[in-house]
PDB file of N, CA and C in Angstrom:
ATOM      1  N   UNK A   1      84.922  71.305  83.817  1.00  0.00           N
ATOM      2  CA  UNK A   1      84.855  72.597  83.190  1.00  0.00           C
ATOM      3  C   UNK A   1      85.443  72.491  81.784  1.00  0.00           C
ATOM      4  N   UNK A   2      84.631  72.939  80.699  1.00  0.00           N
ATOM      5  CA  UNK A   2      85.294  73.471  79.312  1.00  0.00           C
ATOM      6  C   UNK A   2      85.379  74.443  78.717  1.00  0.00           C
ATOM      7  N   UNK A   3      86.467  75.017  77.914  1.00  0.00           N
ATOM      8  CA  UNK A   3      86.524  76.142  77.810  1.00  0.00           C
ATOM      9  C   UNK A   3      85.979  76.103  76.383  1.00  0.00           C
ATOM     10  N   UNK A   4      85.714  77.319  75.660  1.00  0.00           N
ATOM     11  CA  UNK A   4      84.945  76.888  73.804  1.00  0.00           C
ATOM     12  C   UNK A   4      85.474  78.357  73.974  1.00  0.00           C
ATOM     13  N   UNK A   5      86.072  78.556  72.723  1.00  0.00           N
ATOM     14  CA  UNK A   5      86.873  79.612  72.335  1.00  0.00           C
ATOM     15  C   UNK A   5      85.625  79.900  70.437  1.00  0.00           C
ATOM     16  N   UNK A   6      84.900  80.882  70.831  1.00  0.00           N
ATOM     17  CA  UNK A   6      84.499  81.509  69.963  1.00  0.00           C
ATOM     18  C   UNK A   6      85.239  82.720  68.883  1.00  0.00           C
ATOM     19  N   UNK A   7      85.096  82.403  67.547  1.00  0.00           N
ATOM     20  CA  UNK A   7      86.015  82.856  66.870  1.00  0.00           C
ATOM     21  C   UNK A   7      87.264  82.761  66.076  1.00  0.00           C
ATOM     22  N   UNK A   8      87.713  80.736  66.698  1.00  0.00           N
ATOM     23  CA  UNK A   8      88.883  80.319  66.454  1.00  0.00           C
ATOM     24  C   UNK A   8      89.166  80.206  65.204  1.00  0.00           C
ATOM     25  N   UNK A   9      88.095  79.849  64.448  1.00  0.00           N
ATOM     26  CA  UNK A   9      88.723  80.066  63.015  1.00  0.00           C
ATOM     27  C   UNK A   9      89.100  81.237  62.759  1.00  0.00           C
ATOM     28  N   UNK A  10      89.211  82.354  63.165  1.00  0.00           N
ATOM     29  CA  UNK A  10      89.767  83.250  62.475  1.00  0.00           C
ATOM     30  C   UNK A  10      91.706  83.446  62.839  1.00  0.00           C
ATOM     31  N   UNK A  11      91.851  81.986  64.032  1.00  0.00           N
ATOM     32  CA  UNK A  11      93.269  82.324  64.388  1.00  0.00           C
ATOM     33  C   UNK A  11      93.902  81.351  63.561  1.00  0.00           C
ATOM     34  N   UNK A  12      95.046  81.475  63.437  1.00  0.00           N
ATOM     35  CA  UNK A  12      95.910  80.473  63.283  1.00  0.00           C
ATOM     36  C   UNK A  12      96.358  79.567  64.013  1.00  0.00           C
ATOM     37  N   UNK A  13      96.709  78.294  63.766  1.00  0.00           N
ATOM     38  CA  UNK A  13      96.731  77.118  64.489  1.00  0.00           C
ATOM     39  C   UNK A  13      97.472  77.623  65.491  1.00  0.00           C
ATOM     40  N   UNK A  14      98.584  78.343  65.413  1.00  0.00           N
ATOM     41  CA  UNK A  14      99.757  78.565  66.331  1.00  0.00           C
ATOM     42  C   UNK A  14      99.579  79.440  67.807  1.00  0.00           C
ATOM     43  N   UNK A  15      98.197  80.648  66.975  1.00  0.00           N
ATOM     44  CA  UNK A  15      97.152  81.091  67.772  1.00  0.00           C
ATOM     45  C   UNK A  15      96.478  80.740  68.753  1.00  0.00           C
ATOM     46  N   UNK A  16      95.549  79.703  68.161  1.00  0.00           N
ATOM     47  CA  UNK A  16      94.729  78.880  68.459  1.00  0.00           C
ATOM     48  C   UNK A  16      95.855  78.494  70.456  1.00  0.00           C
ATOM     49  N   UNK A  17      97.124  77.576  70.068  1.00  0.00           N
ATOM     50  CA  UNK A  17      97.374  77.282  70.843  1.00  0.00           C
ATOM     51  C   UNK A  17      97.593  78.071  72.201  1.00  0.00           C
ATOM     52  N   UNK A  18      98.377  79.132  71.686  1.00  0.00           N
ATOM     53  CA  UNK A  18      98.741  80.061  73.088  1.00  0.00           C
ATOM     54  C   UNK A  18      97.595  80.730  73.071  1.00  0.00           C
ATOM     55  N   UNK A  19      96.424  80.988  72.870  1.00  0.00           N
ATOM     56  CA  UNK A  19      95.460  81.498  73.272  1.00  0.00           C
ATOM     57  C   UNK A  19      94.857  80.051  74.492  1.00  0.00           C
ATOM     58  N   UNK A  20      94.492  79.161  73.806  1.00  0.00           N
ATOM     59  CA  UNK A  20      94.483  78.314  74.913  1.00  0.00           C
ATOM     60  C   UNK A  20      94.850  78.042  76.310  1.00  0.00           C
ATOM     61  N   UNK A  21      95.964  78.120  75.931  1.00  0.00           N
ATOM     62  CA  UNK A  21      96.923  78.295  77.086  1.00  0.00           C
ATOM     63  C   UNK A  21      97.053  79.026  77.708  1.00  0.00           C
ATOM     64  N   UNK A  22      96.411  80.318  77.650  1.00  0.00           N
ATOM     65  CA  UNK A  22      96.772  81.249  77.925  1.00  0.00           C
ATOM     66  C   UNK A  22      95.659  81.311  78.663  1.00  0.00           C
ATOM     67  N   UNK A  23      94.408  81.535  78.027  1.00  0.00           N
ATOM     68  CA  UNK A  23      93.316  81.703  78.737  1.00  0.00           C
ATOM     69  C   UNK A  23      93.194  80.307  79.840  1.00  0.00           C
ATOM     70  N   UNK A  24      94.125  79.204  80.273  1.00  0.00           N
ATOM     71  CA  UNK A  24      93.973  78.162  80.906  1.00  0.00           C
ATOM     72  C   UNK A  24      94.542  78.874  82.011  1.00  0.00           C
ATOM     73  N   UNK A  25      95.207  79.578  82.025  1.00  0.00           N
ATOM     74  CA  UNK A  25      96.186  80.354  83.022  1.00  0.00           C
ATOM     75  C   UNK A  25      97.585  80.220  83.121  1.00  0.00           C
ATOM     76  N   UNK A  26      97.815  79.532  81.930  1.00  0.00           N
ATOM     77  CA  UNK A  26      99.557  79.636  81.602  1.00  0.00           C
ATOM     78  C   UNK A  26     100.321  80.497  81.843  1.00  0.00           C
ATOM     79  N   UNK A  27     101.674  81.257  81.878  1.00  0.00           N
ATOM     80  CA  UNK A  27     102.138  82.011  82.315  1.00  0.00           C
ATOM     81  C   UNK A  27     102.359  82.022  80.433  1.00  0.00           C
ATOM     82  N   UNK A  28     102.898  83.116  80.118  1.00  0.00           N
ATOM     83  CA  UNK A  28     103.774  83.291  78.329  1.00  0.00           C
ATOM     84  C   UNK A  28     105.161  82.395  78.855  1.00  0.00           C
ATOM     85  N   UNK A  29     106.030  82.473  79.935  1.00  0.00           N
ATOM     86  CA  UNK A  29     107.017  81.601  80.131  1.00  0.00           C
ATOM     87  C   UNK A  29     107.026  80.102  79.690  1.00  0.00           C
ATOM     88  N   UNK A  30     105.733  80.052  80.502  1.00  0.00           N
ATOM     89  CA  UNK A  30     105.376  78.237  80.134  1.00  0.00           C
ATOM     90  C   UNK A  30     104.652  77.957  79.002  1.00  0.00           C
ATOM     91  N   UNK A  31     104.410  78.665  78.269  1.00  0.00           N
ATOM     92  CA  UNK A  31     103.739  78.651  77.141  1.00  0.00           C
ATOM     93  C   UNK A  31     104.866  78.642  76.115  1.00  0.00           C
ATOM     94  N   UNK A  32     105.878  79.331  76.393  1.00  0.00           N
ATOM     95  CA  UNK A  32     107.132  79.368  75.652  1.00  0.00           C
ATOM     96  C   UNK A  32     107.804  77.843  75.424  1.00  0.00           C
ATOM     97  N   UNK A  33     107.900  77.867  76.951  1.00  0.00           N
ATOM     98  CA  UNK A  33     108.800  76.278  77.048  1.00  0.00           C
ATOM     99  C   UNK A  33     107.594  75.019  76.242  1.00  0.00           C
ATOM    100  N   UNK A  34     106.496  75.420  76.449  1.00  0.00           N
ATOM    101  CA  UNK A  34     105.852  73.782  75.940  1.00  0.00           C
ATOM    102  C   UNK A  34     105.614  74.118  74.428  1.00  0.00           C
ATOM    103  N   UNK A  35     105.735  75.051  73.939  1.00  0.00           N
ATOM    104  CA  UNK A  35     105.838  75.184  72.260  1.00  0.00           C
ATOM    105  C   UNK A  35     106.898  75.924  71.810  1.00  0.00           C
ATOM    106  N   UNK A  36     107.360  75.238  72.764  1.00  0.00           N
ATOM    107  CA  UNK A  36     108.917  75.999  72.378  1.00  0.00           C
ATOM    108  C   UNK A  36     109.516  77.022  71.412  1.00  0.00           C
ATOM    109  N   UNK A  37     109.280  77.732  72.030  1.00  0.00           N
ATOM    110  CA  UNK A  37     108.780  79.199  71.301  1.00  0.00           C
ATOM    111  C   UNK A  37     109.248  80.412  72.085  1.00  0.00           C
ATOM    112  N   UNK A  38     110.110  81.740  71.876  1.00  0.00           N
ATOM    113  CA  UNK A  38     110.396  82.355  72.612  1.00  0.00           C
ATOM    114  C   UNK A  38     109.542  83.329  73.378  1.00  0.00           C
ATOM    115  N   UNK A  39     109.378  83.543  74.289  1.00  0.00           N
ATOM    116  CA  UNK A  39     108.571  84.286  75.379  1.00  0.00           C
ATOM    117  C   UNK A  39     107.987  85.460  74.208  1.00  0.00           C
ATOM    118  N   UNK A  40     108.609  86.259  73.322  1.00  0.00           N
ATOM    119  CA  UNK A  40     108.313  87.122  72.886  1.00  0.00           C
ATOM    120  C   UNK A  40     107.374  87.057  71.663  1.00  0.00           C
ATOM    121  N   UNK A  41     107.580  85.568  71.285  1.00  0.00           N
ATOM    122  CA  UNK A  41     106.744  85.064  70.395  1.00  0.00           C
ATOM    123  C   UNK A  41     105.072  84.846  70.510  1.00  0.00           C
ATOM    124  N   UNK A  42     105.270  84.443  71.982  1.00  0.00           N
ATOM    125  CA  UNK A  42     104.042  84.036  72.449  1.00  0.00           C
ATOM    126  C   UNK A  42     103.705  85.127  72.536  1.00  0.00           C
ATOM    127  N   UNK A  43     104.146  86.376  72.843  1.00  0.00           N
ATOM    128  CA  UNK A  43     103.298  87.646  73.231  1.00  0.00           C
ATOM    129  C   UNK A  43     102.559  88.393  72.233  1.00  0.00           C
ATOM    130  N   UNK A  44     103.349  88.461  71.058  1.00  0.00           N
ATOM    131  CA  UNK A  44     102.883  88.525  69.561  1.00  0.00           C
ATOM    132  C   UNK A  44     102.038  87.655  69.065  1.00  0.00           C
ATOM    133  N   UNK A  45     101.638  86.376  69.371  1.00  0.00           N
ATOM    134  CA  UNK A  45     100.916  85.591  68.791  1.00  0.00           C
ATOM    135  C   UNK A  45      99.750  85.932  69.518  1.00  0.00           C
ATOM    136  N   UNK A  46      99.756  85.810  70.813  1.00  0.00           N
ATOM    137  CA  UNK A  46      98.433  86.630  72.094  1.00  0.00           C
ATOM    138  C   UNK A  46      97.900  87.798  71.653  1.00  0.00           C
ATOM    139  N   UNK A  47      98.432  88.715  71.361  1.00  0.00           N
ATOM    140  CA  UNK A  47      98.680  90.204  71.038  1.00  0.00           C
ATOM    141  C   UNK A  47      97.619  90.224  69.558  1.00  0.00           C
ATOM    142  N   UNK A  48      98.208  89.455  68.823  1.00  0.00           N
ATOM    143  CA  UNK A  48      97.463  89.047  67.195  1.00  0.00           C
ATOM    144  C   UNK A  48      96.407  88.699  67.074  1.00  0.00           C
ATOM    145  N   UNK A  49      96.208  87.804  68.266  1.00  0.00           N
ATOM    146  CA  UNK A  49      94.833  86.530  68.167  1.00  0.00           C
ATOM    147  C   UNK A  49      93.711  87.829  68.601  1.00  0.00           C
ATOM    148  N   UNK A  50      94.292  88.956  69.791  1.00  0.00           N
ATOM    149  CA  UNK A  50      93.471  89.527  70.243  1.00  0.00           C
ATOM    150  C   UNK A  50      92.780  90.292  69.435  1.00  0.00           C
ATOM    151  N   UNK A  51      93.604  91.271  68.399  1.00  0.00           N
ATOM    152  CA  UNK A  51      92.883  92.122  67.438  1.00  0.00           C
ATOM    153  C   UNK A  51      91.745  91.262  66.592  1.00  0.00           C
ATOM    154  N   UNK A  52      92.380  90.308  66.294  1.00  0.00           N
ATOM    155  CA  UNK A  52      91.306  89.046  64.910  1.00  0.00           C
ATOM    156  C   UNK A  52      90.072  89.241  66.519  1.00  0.00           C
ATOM    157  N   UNK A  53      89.986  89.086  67.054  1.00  0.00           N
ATOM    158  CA  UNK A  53      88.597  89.104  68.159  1.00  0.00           C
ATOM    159  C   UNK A  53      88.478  87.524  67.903  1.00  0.00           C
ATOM    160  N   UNK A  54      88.444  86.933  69.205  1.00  0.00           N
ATOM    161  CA  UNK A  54      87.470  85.798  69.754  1.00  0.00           C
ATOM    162  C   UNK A  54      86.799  85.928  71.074  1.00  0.00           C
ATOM    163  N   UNK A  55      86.314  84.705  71.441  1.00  0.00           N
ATOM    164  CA  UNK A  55      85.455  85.168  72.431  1.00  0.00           C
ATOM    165  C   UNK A  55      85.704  83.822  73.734  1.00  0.00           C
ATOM    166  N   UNK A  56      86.146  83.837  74.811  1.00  0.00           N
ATOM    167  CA  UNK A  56      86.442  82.677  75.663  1.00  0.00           C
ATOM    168  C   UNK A  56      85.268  82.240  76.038  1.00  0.00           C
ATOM    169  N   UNK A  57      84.195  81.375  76.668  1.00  0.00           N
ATOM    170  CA  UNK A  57      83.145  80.765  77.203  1.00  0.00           C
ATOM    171  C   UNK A  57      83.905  79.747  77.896  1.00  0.00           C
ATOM    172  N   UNK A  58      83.279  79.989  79.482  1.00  0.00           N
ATOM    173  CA  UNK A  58      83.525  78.888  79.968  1.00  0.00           C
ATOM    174  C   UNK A  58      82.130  78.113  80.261  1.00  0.00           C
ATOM    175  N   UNK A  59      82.354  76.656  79.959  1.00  0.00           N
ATOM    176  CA  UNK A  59      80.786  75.982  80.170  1.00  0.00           C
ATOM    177  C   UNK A  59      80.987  74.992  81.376  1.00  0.00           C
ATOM    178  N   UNK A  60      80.221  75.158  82.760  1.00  0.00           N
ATOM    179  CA  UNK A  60      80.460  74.605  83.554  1.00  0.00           C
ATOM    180  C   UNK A  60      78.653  74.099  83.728  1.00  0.00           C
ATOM    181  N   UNK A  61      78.922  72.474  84.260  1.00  0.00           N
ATOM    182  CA  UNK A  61      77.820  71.811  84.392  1.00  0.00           C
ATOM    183  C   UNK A  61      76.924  72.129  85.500  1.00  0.00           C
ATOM    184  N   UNK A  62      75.966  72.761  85.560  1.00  0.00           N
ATOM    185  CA  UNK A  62      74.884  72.727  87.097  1.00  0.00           C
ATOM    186  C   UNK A  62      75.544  71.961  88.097  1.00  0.00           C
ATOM    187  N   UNK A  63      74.942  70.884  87.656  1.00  0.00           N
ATOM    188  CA  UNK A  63      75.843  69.750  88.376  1.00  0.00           C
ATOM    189  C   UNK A  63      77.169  69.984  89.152  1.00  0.00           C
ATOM    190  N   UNK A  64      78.073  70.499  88.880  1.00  0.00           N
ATOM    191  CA  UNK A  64      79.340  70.776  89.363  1.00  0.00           C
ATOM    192  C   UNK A  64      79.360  71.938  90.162  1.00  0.00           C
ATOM    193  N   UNK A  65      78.161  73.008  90.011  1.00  0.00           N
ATOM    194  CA  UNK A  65      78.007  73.842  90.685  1.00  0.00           C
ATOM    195  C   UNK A  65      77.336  73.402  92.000  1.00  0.00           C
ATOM    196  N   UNK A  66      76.745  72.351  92.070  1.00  0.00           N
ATOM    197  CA  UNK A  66      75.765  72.241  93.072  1.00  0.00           C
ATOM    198  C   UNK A  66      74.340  72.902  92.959  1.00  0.00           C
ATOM    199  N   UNK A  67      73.885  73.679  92.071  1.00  0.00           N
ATOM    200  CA  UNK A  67      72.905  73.803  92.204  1.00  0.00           C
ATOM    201  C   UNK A  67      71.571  72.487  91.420  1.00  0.00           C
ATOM    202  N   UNK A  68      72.081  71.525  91.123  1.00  0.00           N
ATOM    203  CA  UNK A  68      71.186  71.050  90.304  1.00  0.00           C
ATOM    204  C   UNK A  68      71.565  69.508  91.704  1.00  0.00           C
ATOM    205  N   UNK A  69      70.284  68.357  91.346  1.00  0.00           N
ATOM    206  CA  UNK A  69      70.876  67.356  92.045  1.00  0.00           C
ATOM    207  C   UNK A  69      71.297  66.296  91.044  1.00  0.00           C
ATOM    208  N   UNK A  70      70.892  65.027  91.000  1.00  0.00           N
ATOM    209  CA  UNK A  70      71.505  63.747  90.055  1.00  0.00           C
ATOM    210  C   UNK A  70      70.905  64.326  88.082  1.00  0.00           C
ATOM    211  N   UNK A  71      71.633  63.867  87.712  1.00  0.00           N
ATOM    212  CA  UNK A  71      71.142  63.613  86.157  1.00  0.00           C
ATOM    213  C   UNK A  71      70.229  63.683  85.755  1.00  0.00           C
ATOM    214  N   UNK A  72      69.676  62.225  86.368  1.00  0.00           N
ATOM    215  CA  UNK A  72      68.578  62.455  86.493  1.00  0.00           C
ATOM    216  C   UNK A  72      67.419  63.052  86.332  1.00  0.00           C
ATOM    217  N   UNK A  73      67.189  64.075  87.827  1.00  0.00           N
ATOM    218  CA  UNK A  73      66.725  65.304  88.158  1.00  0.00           C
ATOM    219  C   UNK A  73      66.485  66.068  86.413  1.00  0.00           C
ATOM    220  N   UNK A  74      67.633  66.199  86.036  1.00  0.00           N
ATOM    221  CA  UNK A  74      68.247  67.252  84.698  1.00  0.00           C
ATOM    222  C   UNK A  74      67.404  66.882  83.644  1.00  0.00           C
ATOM    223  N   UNK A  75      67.214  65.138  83.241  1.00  0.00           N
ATOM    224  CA  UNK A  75      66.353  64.394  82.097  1.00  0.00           C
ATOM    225  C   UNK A  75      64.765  64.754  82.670  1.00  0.00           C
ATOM    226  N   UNK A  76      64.628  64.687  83.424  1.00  0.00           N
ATOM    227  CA  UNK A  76      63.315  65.064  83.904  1.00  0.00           C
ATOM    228  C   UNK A  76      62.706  65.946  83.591  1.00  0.00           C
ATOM    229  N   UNK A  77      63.758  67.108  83.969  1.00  0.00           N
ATOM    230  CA  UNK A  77      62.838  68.272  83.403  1.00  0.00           C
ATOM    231  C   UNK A  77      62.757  68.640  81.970  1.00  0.00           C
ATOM    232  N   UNK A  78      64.230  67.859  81.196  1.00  0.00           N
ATOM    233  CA  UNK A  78      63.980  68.461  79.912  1.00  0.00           C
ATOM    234  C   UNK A  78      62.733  68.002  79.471  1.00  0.00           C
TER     235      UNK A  78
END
């Protein structure tokens, strides 16, 4: 699974990160401790990124869903 965060240029790097993280399912606690950064920081930086608007996409492969079979299969039809 990958996540593609539409919009990121409009965050700041610092953004960029706890949005990541965030949308990974981080808690703001642990997001604190690994950018060491106070809980309240992260909430403001979340809080910020949200107004600028981006957009999360998650891109998950057929394949991983099960609905598709080998690779293969996938080159074939393109």
């Amino acid at each position: 699974m990958q996540i593609e965060i539409r919009g990121a240029e409009r965050l700041s790097f610092r953004e960029r990160q706890v949005v990541t993280l965030k949308e990974m399912g981080y808690s703001a606690d642990h997001i604190a401790k690994q950018l060491r950064l106070s809980p309240s920081t992260v909430a403001t930086l979340y809080n910020r990124a949200r107004t600028k608007g981006y957009e999360v996409v998650i891109v998950i492969p057929g394949n991983n869903l099960g609905i598709f079979g080998s690779d293969e299969e996938e080159e074939d039809k393109a």
